[in-house]
N, C-alpha and C. Protein backbone atom coordinates (compact mmCIF):
# COMPACT_ATOMS: atom_id res chain seq x y z
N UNK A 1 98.70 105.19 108.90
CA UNK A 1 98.63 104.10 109.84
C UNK A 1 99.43 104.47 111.09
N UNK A 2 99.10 103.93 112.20
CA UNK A 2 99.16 104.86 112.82
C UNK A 2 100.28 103.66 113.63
N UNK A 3 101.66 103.69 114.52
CA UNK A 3 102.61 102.87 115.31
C UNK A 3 101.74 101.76 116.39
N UNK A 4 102.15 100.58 116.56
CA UNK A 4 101.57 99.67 117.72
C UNK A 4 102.59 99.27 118.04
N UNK A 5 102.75 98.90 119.37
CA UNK A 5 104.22 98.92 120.03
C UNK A 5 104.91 98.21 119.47
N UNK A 6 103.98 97.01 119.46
CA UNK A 6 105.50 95.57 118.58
C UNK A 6 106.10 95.99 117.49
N UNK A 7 105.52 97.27 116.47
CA UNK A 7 106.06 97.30 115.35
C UNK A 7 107.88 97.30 115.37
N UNK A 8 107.95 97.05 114.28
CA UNK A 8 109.68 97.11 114.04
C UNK A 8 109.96 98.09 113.21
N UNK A 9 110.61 99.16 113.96
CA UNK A 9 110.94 100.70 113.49
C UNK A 9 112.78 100.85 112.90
N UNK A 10 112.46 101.33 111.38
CA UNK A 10 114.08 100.96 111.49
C UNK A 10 114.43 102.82 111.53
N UNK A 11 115.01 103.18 112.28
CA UNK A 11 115.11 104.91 112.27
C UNK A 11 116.24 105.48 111.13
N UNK A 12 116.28 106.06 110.32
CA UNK A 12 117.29 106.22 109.65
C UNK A 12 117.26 107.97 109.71
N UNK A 13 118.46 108.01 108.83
CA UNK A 13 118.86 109.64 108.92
C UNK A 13 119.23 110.28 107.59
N UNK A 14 118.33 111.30 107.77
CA UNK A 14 118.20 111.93 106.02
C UNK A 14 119.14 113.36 106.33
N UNK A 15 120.28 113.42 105.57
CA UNK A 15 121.17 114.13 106.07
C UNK A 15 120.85 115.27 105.67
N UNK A 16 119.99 115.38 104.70
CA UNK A 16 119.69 117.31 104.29
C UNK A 16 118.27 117.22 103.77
N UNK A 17 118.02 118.64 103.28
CA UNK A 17 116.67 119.18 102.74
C UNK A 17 116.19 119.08 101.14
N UNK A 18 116.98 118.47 100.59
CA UNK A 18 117.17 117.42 99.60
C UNK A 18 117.00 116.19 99.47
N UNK A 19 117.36 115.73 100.37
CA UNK A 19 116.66 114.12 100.78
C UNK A 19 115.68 113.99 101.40
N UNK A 20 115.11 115.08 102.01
CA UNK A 20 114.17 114.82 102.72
C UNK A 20 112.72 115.09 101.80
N UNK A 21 112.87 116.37 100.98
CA UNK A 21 112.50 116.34 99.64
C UNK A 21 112.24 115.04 98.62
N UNK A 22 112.76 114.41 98.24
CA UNK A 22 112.98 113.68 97.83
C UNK A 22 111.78 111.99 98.39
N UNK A 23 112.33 111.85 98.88
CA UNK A 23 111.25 111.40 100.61
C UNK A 23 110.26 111.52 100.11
N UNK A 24 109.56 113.05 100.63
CA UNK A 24 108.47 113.13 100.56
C UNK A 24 107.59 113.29 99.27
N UNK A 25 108.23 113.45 98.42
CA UNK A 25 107.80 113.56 95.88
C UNK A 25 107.50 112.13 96.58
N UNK A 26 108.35 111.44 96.25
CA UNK A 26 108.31 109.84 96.27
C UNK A 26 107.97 108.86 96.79
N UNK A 27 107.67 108.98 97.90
CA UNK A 27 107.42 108.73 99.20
C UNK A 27 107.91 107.04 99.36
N UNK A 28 109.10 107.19 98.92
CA UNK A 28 110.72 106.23 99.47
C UNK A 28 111.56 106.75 100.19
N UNK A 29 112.05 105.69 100.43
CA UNK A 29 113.39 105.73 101.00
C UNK A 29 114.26 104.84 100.60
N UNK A 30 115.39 105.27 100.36
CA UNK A 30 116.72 104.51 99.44
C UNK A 30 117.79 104.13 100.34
N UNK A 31 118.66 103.14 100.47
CA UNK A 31 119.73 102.64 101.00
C UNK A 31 120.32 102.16 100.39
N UNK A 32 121.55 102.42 100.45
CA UNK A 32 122.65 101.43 99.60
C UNK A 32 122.59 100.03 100.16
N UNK A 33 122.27 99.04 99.45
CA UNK A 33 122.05 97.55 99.95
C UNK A 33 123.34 97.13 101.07
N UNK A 34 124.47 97.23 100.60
CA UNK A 34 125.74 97.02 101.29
C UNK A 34 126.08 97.71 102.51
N UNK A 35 125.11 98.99 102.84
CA UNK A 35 124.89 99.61 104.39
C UNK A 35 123.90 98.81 104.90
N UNK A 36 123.13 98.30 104.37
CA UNK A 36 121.60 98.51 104.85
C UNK A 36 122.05 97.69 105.86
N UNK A 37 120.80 97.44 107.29
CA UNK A 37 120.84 96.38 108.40
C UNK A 37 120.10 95.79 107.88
N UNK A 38 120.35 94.41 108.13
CA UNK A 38 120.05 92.95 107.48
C UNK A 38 118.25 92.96 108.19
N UNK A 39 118.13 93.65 109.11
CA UNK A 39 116.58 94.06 109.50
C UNK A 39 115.60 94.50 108.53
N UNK A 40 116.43 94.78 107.54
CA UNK A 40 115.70 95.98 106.63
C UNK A 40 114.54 95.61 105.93
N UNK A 41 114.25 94.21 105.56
CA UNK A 41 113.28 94.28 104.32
C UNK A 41 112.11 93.73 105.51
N UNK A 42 112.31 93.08 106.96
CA UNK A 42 111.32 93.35 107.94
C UNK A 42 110.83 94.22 108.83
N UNK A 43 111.42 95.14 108.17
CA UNK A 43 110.43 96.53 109.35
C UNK A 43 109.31 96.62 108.92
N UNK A 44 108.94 97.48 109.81
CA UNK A 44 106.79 97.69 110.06
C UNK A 44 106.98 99.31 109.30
N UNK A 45 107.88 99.53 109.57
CA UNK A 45 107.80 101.17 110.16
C UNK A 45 109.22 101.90 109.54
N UNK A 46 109.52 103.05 109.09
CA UNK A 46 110.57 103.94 109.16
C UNK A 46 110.14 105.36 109.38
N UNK A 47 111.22 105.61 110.76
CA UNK A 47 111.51 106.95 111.23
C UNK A 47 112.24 107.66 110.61
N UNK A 48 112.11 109.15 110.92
CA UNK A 48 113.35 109.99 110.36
C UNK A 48 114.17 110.47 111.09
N UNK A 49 115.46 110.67 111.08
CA UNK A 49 116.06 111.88 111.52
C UNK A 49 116.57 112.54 111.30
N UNK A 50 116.58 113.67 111.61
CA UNK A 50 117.10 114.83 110.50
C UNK A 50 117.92 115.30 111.52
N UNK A 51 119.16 115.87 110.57
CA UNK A 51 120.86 116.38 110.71
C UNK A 51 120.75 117.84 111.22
N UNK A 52 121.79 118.17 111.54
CA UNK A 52 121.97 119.52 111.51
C UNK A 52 121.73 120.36 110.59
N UNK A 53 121.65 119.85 109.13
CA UNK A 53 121.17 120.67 107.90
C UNK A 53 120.04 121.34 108.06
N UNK A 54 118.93 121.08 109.19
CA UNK A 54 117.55 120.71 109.28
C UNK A 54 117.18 122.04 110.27
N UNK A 55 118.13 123.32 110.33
CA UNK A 55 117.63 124.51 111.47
C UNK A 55 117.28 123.84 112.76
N UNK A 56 116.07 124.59 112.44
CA UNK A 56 115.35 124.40 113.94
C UNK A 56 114.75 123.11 114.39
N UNK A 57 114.77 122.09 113.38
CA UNK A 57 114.40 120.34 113.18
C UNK A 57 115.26 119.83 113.54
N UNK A 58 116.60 120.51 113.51
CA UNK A 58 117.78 119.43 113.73
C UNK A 58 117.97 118.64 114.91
N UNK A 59 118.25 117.45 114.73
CA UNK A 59 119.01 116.16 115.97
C UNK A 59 117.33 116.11 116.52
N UNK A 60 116.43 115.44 115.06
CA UNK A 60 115.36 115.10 115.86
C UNK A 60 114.71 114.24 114.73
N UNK A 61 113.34 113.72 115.27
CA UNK A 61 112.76 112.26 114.77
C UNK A 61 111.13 113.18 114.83
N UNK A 62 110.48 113.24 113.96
CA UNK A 62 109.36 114.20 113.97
C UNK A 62 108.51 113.40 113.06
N UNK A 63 108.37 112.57 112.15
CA UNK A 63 107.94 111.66 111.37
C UNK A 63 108.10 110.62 111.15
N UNK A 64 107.22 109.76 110.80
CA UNK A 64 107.36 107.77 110.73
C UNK A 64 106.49 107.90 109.47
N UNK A 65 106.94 106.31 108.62
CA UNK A 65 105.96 106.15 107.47
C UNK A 65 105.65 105.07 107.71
N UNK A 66 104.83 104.48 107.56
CA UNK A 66 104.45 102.96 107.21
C UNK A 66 105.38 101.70 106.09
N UNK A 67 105.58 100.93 106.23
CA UNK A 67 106.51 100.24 105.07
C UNK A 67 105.52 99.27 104.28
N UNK A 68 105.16 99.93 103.16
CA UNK A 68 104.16 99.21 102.06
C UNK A 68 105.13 98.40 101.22
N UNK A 69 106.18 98.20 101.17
CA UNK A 69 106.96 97.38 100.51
C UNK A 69 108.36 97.67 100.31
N UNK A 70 109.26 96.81 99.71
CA UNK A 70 110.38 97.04 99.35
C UNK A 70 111.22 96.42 98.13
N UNK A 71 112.03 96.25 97.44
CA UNK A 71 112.67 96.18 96.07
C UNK A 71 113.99 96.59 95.89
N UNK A 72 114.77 95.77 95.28
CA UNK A 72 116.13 96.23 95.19
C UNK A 72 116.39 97.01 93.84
N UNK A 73 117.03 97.83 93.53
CA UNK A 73 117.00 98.68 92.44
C UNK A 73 118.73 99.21 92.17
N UNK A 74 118.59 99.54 91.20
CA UNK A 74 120.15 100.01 90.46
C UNK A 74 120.41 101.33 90.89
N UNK A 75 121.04 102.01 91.47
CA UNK A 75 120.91 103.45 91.51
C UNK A 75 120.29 104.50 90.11
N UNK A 76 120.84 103.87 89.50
CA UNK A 76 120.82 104.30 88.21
C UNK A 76 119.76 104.34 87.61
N UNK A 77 118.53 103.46 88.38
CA UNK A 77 116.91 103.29 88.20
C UNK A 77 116.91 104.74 88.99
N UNK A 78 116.73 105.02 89.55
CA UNK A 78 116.46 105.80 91.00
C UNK A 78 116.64 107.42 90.51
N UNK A 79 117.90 107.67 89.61
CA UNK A 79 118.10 108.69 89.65
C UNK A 79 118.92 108.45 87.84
N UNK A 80 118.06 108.64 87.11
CA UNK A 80 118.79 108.53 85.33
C UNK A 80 119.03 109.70 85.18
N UNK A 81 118.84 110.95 86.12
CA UNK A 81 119.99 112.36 85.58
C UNK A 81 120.89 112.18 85.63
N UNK A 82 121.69 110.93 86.75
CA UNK A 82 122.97 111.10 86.82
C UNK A 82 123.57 109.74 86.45
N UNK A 83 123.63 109.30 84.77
CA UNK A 83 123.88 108.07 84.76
C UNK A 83 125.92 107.67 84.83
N UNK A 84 126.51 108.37 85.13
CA UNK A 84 127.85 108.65 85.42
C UNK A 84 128.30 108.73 86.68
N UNK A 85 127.09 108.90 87.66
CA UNK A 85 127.78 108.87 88.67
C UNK A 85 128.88 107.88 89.32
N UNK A 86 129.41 107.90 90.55
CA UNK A 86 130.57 106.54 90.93
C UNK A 86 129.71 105.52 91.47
N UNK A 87 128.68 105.13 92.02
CA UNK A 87 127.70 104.50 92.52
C UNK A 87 126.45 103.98 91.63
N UNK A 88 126.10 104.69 90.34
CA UNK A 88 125.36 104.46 89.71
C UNK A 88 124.84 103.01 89.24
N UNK A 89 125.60 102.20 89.19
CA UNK A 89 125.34 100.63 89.33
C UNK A 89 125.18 99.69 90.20
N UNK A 90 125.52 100.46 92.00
CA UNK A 90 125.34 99.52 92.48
C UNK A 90 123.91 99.43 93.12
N UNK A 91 123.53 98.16 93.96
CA UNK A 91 122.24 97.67 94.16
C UNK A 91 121.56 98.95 95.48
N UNK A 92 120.53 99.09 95.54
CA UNK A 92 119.59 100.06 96.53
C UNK A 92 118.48 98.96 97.45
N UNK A 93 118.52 99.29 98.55
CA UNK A 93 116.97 98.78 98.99
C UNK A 93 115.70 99.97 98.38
N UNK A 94 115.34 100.06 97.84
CA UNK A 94 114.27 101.41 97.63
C UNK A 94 112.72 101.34 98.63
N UNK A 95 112.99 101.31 99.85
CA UNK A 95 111.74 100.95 100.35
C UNK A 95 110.26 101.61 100.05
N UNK A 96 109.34 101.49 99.80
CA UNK A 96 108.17 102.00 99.30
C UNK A 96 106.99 102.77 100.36
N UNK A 97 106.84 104.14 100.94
CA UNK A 97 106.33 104.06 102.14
C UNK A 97 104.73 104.62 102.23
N UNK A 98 104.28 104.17 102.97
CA UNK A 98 102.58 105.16 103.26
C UNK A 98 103.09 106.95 103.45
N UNK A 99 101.73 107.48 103.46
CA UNK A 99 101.72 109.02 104.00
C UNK A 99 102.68 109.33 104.78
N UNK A 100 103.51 110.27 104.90
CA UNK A 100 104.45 110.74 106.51
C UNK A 100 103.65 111.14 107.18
N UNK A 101 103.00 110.72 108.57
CA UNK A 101 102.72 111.25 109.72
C UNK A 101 103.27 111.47 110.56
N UNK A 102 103.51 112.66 111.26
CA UNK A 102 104.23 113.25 112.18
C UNK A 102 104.04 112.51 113.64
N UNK A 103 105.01 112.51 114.24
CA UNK A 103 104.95 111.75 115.72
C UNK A 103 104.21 113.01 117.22
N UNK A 104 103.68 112.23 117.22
CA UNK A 104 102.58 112.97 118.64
C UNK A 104 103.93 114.00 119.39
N UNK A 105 105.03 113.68 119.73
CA UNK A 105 105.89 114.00 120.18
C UNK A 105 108.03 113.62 119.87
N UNK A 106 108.01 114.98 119.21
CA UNK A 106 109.21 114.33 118.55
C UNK A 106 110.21 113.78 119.55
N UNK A 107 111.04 113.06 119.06
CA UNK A 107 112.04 112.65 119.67
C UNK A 107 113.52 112.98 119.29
N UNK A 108 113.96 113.74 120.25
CA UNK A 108 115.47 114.73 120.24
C UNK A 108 116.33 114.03 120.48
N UNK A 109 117.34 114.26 120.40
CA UNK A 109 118.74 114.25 120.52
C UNK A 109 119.70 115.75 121.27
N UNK A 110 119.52 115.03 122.41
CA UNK A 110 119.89 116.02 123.77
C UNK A 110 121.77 116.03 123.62
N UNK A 111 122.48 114.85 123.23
CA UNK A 111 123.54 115.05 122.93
C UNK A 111 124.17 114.66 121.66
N UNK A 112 125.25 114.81 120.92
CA UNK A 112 125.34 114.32 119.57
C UNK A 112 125.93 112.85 119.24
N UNK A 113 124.65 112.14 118.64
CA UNK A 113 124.80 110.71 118.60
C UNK A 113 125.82 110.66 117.14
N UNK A 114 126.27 109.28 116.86
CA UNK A 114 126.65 109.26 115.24
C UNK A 114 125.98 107.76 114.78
N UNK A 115 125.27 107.77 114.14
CA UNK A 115 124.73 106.82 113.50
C UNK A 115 123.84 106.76 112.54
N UNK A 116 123.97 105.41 111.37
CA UNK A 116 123.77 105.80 110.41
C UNK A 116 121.74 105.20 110.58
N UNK A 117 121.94 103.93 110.78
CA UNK A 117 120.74 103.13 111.54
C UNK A 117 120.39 102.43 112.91
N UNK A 118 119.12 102.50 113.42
CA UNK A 118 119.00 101.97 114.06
C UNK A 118 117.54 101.60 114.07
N UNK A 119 117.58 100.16 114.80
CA UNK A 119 116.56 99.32 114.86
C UNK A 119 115.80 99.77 116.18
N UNK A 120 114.28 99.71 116.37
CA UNK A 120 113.79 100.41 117.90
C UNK A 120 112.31 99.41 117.66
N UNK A 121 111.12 99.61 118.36
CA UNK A 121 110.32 99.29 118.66
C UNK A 121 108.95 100.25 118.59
N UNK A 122 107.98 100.04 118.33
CA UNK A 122 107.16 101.19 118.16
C UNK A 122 106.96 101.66 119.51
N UNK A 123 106.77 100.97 120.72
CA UNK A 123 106.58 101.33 121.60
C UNK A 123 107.72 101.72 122.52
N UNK A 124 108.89 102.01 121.90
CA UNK A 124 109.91 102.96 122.29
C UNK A 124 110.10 103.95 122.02
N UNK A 125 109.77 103.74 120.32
CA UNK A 125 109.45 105.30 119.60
C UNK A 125 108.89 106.42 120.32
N UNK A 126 107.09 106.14 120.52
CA UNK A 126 106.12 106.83 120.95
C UNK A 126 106.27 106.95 122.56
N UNK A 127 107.43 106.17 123.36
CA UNK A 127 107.74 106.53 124.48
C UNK A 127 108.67 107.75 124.86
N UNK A 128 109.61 107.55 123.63
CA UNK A 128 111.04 108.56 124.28
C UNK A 128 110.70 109.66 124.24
N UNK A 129 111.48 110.60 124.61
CA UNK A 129 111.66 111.53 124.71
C UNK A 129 113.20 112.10 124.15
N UNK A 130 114.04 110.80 124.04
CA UNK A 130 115.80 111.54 123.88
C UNK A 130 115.92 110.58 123.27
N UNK A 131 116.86 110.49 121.91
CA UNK A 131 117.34 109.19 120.78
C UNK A 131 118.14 108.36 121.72
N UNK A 132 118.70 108.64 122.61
CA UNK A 132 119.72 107.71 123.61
C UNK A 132 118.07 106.49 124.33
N UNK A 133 117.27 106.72 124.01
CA UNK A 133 116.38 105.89 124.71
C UNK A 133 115.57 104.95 123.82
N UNK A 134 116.01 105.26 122.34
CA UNK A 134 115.37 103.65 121.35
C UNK A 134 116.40 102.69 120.97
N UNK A 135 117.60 103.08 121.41
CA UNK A 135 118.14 101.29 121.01
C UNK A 135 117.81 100.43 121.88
N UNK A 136 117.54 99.09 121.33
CA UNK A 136 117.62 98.08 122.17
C UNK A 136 118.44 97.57 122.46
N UNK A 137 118.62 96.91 124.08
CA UNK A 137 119.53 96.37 124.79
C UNK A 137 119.92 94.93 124.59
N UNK A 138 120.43 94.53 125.02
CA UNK A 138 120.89 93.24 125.96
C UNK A 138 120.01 92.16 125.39
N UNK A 139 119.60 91.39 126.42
CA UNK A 139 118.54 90.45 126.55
C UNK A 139 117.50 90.98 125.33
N UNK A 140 117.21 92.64 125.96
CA UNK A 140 115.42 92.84 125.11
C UNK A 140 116.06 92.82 123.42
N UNK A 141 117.14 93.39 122.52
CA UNK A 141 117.33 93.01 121.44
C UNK A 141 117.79 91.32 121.22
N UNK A 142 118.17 90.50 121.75
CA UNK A 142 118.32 89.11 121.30
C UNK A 142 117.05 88.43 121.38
N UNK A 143 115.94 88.90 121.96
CA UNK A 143 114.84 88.51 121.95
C UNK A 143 113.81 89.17 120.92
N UNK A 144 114.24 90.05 120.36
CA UNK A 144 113.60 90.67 119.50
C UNK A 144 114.12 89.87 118.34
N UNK A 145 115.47 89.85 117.71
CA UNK A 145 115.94 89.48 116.98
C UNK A 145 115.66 87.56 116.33
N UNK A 146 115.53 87.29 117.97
CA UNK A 146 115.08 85.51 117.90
C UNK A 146 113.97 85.26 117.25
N UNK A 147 112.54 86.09 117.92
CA UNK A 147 111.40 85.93 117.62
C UNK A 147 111.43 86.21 116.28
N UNK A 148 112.03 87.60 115.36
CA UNK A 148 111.98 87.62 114.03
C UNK A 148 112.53 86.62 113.41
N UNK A 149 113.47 85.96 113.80
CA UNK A 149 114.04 84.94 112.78
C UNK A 149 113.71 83.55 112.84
N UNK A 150 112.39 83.54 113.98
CA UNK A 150 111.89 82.01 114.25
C UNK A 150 110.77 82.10 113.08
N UNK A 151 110.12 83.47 112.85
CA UNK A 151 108.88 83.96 112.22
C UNK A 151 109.07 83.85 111.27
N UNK A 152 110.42 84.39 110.35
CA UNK A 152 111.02 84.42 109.11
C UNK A 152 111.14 82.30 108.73
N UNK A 153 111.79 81.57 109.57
CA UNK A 153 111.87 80.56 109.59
C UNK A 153 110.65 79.64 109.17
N UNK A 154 109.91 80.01 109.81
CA UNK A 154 108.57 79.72 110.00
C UNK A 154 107.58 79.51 108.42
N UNK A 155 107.92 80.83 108.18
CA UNK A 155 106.83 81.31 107.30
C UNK A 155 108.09 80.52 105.59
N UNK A 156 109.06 80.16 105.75
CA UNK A 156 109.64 79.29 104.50
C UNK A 156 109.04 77.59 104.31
N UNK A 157 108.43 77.58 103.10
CA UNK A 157 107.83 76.10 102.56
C UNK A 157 108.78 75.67 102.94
């Protein structure tokens, strides 16, 4: 499926070639519930970005999935090789995603950002050119944020 501007893109960052792996077997994406942005279970869309782990990929956004659903899960669902781990009990968003399709034109990171998420727009996505150019601002995120939570409002019996 392919981005339309209004979508709601949440960009996240897969810190190695193991997660990104992972990703793509499964075709999820996992968050610790207690990071996650409270945006999370309404996105359209998740981006990637990949770390410095990533060579010649690194400090860039080269793929989006579609968001077919989402579910909260135990870590310990997620991954039963490691039922000892220190985290193993607590809660996950496990989001559920379509095919990875690659973006017409990736989007770099010209200087080094730090962040773990961020919320963007489809039609910021498929605009930028540099990660300094999908957060939303001012006015244009409180208006983004309003309309979702009049919609969310809305749609409760």
């Amino acid at each position: 499926m392919e981005i339309f501007p209004e979508a709601m893109v949440l960009v996240a960052v897969v810190r190695n070639p193991r997660d990104w792996e992972w990703i793509r077997k499964t075709q999820a994406y996992r968050i610790p519930f207690r990071h996650a942005p409270s945006l999370t279970p309404l996105v359209d869309f998740v981006a990637f970005y990949h770390t410095a782990a990533f060579g010649p990929d690194r400090w860039s956004i080269r793929y989006y999935a579609f968001l077919r659903g989402h579910e909260l899960v135990r870590r310990r669902d997620l991954f039963p090789e490691e039922p000892s781990h220190p985290r193993a009990g607590e809660l996950y968003y496990l989001l559920q995603l379509g095919p990875l399709q690659p973006l017409l034109r990736p989007v770099v990171s010209r200087r080094w950002h730090r962040f773990t998420f961020l919320v963007t727009t489809g039609e910021r996505l498929l605009q930028a050119s540099d990660l300094s150019e999908l957060p939303l601002q001012g006015i244009e995120r409180r208006m983004f944020r309003g309309t979702l939570r009049e919609e969310v409002l809305a749609s409760v019996p």
